[in-house]
Protein backbone atom coordinates (compact mmCIF):
# COMPACT_ATOMS: atom_id res chain seq x y z
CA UNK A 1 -17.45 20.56 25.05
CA UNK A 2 -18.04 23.38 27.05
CA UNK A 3 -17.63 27.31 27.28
CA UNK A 4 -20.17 27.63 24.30
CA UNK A 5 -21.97 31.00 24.09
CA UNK A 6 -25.39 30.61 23.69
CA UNK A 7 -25.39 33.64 20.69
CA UNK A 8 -24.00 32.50 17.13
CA UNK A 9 -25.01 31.76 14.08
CA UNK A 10 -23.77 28.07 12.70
CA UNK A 11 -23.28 26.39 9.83
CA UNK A 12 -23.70 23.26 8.65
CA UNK A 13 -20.67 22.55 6.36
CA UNK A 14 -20.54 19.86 3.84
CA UNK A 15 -17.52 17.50 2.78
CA UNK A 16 -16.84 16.78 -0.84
CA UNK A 17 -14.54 14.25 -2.19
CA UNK A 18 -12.27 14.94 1.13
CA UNK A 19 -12.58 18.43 1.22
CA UNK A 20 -14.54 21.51 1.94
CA UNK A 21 -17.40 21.81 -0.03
CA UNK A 22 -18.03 25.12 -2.17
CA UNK A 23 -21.48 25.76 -1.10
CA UNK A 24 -20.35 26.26 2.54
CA UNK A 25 -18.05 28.90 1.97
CA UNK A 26 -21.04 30.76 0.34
CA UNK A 27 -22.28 29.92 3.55
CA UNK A 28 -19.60 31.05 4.82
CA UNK A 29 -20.47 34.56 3.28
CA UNK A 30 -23.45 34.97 4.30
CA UNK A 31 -22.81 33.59 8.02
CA UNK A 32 -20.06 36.11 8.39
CA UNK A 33 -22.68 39.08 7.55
CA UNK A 34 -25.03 38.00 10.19
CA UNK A 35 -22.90 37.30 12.63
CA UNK A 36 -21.34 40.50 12.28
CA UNK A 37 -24.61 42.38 12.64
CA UNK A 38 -26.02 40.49 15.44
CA UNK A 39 -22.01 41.12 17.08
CA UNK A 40 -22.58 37.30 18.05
CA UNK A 41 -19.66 34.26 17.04
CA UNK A 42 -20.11 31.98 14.11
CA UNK A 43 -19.73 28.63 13.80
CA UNK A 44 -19.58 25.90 11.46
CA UNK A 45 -20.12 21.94 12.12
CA UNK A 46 -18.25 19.22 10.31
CA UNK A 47 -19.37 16.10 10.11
CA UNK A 48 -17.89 12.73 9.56
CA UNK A 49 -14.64 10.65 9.96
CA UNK A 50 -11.07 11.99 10.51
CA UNK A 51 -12.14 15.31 9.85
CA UNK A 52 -8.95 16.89 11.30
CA UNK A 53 -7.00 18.45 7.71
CA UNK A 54 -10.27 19.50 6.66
CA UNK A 55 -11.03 21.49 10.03
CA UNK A 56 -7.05 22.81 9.55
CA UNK A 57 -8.27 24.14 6.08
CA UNK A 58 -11.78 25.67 7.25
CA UNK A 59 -10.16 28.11 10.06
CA UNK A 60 -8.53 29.65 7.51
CA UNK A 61 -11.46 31.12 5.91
CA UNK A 62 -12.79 32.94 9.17
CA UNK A 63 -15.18 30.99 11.53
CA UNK A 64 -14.75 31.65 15.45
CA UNK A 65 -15.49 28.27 15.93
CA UNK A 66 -15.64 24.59 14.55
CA UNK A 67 -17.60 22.08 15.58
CA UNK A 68 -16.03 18.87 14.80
CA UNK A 69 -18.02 15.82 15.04
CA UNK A 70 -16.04 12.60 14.03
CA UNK A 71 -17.39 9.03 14.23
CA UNK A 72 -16.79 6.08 11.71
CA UNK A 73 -20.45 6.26 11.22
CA UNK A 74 -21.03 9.46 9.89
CA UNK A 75 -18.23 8.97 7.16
CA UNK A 76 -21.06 8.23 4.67
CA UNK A 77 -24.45 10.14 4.94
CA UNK A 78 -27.58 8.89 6.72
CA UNK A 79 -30.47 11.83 7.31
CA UNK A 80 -31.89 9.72 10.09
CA UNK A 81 -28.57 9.20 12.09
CA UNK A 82 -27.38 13.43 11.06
CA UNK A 83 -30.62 14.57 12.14
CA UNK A 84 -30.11 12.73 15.60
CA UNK A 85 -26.71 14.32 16.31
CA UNK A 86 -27.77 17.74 14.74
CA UNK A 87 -30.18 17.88 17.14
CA UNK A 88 -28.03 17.15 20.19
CA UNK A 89 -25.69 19.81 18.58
CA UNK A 90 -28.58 22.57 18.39
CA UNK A 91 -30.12 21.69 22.11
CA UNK A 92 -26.20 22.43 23.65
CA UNK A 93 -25.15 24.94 21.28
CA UNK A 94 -28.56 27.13 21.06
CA UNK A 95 -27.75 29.16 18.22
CA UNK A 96 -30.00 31.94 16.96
CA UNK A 97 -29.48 31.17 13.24
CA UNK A 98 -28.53 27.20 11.63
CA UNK A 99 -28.21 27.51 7.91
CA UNK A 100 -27.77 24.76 5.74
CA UNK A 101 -27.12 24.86 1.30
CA UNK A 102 -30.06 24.09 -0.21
CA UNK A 103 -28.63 20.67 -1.26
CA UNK A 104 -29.48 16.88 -0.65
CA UNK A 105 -27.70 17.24 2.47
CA UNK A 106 -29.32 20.01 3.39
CA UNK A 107 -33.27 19.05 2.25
CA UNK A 108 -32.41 16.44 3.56
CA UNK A 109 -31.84 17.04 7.09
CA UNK A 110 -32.62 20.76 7.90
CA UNK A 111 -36.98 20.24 7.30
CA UNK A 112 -36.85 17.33 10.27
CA UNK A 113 -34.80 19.65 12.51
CA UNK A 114 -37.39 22.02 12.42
CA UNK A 115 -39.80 19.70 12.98
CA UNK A 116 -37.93 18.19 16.19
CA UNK A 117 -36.73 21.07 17.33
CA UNK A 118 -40.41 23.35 17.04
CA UNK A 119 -38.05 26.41 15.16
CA UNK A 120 -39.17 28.22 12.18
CA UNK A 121 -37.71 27.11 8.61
CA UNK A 122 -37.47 29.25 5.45
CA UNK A 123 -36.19 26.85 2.62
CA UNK A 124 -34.55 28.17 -0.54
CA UNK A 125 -33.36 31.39 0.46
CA UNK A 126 -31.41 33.24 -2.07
CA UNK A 127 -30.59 36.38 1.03
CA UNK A 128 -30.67 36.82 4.82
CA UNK A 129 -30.22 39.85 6.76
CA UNK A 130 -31.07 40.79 10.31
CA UNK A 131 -33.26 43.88 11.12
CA UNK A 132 -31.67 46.49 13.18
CA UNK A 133 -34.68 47.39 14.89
CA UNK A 134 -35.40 44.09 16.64
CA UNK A 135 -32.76 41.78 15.69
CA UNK A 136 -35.02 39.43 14.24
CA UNK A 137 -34.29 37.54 10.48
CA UNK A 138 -35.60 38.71 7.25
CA UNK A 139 -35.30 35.82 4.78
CA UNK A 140 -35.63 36.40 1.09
CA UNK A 141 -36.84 33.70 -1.21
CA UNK A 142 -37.99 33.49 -4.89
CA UNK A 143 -42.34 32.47 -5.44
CA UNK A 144 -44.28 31.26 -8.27
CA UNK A 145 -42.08 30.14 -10.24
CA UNK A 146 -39.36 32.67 -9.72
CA UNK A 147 -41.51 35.51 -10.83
CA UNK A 148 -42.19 37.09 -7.42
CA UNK A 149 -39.47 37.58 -4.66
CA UNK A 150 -40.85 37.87 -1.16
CA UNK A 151 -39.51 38.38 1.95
CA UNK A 152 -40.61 37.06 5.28
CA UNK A 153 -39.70 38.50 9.15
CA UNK A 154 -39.43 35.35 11.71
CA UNK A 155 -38.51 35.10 15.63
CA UNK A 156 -37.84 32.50 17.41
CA UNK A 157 -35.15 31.18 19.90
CA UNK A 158 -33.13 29.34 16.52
CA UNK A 159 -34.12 30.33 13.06
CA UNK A 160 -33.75 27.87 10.17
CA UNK A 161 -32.67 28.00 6.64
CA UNK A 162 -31.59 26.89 3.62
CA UNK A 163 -30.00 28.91 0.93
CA UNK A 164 -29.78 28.84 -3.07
CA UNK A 165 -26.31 27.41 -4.33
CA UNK A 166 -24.85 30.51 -5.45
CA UNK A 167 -26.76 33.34 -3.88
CA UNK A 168 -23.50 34.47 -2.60
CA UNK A 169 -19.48 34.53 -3.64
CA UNK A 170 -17.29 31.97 -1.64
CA UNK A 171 -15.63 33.24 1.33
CA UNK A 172 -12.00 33.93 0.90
CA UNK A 173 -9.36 32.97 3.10
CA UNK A 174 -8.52 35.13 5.98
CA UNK A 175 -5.41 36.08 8.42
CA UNK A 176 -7.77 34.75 11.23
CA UNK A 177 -7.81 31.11 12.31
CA UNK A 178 -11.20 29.40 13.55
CA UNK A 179 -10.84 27.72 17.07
CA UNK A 180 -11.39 23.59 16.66
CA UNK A 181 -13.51 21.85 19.05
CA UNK A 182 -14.47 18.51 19.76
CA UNK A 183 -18.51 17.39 19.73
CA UNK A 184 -18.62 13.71 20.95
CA UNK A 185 -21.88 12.15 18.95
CA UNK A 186 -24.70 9.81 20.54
CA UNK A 187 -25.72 7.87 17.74
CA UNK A 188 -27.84 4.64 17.59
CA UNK A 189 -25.94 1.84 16.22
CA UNK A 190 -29.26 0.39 15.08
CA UNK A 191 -30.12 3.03 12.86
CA UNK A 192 -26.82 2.74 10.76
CA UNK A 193 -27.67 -1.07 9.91
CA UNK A 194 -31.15 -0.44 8.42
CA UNK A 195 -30.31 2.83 6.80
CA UNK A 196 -26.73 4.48 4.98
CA UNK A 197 -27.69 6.38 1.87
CA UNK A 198 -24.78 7.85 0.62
CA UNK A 199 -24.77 10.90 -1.28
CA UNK A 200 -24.41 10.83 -5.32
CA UNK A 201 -22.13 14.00 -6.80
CA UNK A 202 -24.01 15.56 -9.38
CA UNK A 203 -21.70 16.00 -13.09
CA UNK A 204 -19.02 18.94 -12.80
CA UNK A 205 -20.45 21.38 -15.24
CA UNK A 206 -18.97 24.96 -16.22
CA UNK A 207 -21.65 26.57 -18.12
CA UNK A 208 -20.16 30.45 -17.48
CA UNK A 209 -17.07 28.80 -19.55
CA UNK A 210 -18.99 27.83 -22.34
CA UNK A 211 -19.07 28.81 -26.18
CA UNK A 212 -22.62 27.11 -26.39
CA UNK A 213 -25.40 26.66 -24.17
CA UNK A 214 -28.64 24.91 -25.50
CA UNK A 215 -31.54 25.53 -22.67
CA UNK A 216 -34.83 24.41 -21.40
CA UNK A 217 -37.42 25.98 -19.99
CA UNK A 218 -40.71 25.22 -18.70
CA UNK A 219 -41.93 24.41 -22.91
CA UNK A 220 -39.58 21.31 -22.77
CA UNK A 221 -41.95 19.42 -20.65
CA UNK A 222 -40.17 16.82 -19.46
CA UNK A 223 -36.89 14.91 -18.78
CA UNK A 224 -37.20 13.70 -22.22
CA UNK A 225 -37.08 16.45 -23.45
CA UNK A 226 -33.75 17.57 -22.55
CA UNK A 227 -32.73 14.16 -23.78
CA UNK A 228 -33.44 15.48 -27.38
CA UNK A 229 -31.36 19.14 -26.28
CA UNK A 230 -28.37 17.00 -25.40
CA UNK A 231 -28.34 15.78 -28.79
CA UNK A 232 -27.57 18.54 -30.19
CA UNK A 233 -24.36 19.04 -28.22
CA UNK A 234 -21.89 17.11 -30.75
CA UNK A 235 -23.40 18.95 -33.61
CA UNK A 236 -22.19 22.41 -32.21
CA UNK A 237 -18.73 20.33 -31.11
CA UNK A 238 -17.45 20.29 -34.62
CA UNK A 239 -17.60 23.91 -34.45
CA UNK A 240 -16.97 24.96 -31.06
CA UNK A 241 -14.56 24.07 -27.90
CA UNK A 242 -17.39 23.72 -24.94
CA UNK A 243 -21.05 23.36 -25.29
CA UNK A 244 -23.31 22.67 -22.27
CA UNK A 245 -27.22 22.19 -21.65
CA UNK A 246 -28.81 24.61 -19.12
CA UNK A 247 -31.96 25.56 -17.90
CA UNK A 248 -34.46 27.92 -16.47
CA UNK A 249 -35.95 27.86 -13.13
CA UNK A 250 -39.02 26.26 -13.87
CA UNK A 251 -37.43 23.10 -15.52
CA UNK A 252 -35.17 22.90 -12.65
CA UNK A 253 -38.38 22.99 -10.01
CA UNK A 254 -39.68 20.67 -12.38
CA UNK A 255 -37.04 18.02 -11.29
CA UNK A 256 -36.13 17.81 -15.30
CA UNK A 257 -32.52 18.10 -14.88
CA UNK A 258 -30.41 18.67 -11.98
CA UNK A 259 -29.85 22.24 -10.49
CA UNK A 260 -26.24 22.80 -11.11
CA UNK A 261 -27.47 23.51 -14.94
CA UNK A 262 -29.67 26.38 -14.01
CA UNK A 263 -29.27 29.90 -15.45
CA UNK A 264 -30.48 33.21 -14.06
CA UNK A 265 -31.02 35.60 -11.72
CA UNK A 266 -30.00 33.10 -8.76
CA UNK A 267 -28.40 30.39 -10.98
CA UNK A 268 -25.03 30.75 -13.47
CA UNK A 269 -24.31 33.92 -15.24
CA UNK A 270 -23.54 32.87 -18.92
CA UNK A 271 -22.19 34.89 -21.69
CA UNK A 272 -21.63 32.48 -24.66
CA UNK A 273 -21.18 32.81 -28.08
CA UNK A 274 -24.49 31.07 -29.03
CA UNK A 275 -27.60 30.74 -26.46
CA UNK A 276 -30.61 28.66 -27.52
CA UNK A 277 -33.06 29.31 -25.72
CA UNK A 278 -36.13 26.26 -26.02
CA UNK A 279 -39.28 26.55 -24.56
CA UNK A 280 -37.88 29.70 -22.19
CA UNK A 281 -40.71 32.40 -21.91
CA UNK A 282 -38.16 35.24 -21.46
CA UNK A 283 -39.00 35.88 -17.74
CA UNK A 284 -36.77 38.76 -16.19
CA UNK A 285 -34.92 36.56 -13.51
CA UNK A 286 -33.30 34.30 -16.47
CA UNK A 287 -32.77 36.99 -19.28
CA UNK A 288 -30.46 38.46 -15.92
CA UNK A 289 -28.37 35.16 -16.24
CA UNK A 290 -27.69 35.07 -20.01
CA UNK A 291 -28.38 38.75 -21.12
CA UNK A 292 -24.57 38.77 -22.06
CA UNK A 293 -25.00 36.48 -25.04
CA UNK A 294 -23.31 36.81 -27.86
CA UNK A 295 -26.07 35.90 -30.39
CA UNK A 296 -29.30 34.21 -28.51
CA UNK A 297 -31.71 31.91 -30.88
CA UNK A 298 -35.31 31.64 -29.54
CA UNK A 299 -37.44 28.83 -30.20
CA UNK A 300 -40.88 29.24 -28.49
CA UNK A 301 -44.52 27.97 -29.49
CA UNK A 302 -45.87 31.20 -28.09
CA UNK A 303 -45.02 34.33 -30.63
CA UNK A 304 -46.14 36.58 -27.70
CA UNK A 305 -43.23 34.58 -25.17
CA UNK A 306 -40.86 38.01 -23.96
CA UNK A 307 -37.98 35.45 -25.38
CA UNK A 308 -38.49 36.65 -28.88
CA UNK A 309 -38.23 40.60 -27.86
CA UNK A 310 -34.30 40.18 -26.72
CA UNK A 311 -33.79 37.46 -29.72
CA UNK A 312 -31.44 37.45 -32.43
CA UNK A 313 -33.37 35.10 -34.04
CA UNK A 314 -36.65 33.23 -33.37
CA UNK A 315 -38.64 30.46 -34.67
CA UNK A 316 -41.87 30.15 -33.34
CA UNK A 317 -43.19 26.52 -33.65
CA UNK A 318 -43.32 22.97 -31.74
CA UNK A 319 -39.55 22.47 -30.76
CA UNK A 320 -40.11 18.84 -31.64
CA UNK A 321 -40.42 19.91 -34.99
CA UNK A 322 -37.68 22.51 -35.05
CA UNK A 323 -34.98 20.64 -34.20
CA UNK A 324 -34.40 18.51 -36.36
CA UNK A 325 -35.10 20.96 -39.26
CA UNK A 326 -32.07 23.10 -37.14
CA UNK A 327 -30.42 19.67 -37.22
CA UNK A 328 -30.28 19.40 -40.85
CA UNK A 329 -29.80 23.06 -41.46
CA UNK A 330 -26.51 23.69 -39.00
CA UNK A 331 -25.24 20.86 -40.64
CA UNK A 332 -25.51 21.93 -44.08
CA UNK A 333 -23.56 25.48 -42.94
């Protein structure tokens, strides 16, 4: 490869079920808006094994460049053997900005390239945008739970990040077609044998499409828990097409369930007719993702939780207790 500025802003794409991930053309989004304001090319990087309709696909939505980096051994992932060629990538391509989604992939891999690499890393970013006074990166990220957004100013020859699964809207496909290049991998053969994790696809869940959405908060207190919330799901079923279980931030950090349920300010926007909101405080960030509810039902063991002041209806009580009593009762209606 060769003729590669020195000035862009790349991308690490991601390949799902044989074609383009959604979180990169967020990516995509936000990569476009950098690039734009630093004036600089961006670029994206593909890896894995015949990778060429997928590149095809990925100019259309606007890139200057792709990096494609095919090898039989990268057609399942392994962090050690992707951090290895990222690296390589990085060192040739010197880019100013690598983002990454805030995904396996990318928690994965992104933390140990700024390690290797000496850069400065930002993870979870939920917005980026570059200051016109000095060029430098502002990244914006959510604190404490999700109840303080700060914003840090880094330099550095490459900046690192990862960003929140939909912080932005997908890119849309453009008249413009991304140029396609070739990046020839060095990758230790030895590596492959002792390590090849591959990558397990979380369940396809819709919650902005559905009529009921039981959630967790930080009050569920464990895993468990939303083993009792799921429960409930073929209750409401007899009454209503699609019910789902979500949840707020904290239950998410909390590793309860997986992060494709979250609901809020930086998670899904939900309007259903019925939202149940268990063991939620009522903090701003998730009333923003479900304040379009039809009719919300709080149940809370804290009457002073800010849940109960945008309720329809609240119980206050041990949820453990509740629900079965709601159980019963729903079933009796």
């Amino acid at each position: 490869m060769s003729d590669v500025s020195n000035k862009n802003v790349l991308i690490l794409g991601e390949i799902t079920d044989e074609a383009l991930d959604g979180k990169t053309l967020e990516l995509l989004t936000l990569g476009k808006k950098l690039a734009v304001d630093l004036d600089e090319a961006l670029g994206v990087v593909l890896m894995g094994d015949s990778l060429d309709p997928i590149a095809q696909d990925l100019a259309g939505f606007g890139p200057d460049n792709i990096y494609k980096v095919e090898n039989s051994f990268l057609s399942r992932f392994n962090g050690e053997i992707w951090v290895d060629v990222l690296e390589g990538l990085i060192t040739d391509l010197k880019p100013r900005i690598f983002l990454a989604s805030q995904s396996y992939v990318g928690t994965e891999v992104v933390p140990r390239l700024a390690f290797r690499l000496d850069c400065e890393l930002l993870t979870d970013c939920i917005d980026l945008k570059i200051d016109p006074d000095d060029a430098s990166l502002i990244k914006t990220k959510a604190i404490y739970g999700g109840n303080v957004i700060a914003t840090f100013k880094q330099k550095g020859a490459t900046q690192l990040a990862t960003v929140r699964e939909k912080a932005f809207r997908p890119a849309e496909r453009g008249a413009e077609q991304g140029k396609i290049m070739d990046f020839k991998p060095d990758i230790d053969e030895s590596k492959v044998k002792i390590q090849s994790l591959e990558v397990v696809q979380e369940d396809v869940v819709a919650l902005d499409k559905a009529d009921v959405i039981i959630a967790g908060g930080r009050g569920i207190g464990s895993s468990e828990g939303f083993e009792a919330l799921s429960n409930l799901v073929p209750l409401f079923k007899e009454s209503f097409e699609t019910v789902d279980v979500g949840a707020s931030r904290p239950a998410i950090d909390s590793g309860w369930i997986s992060s494709n349920r979250q609901i809020g300010l930086t998670g899904e926007k939900v309007a259903p007719e019925f939202y149940i909101a268990v063991g939620i405080s009522g903090a701003i960030q998730h009333l923003a993702g479900m304040s379009k509810s039809k009719t919300v039902i709080a149940i809370n063991n804290d009457e002073e939780s800010n849940i109960f002041n945008f309720a329809d209806h609240g119980v206050v009580g041990d949820y453990k207790d509740i629900l079965p009593a709601f159980k019963k009762k729903w079933s009796e209606v």
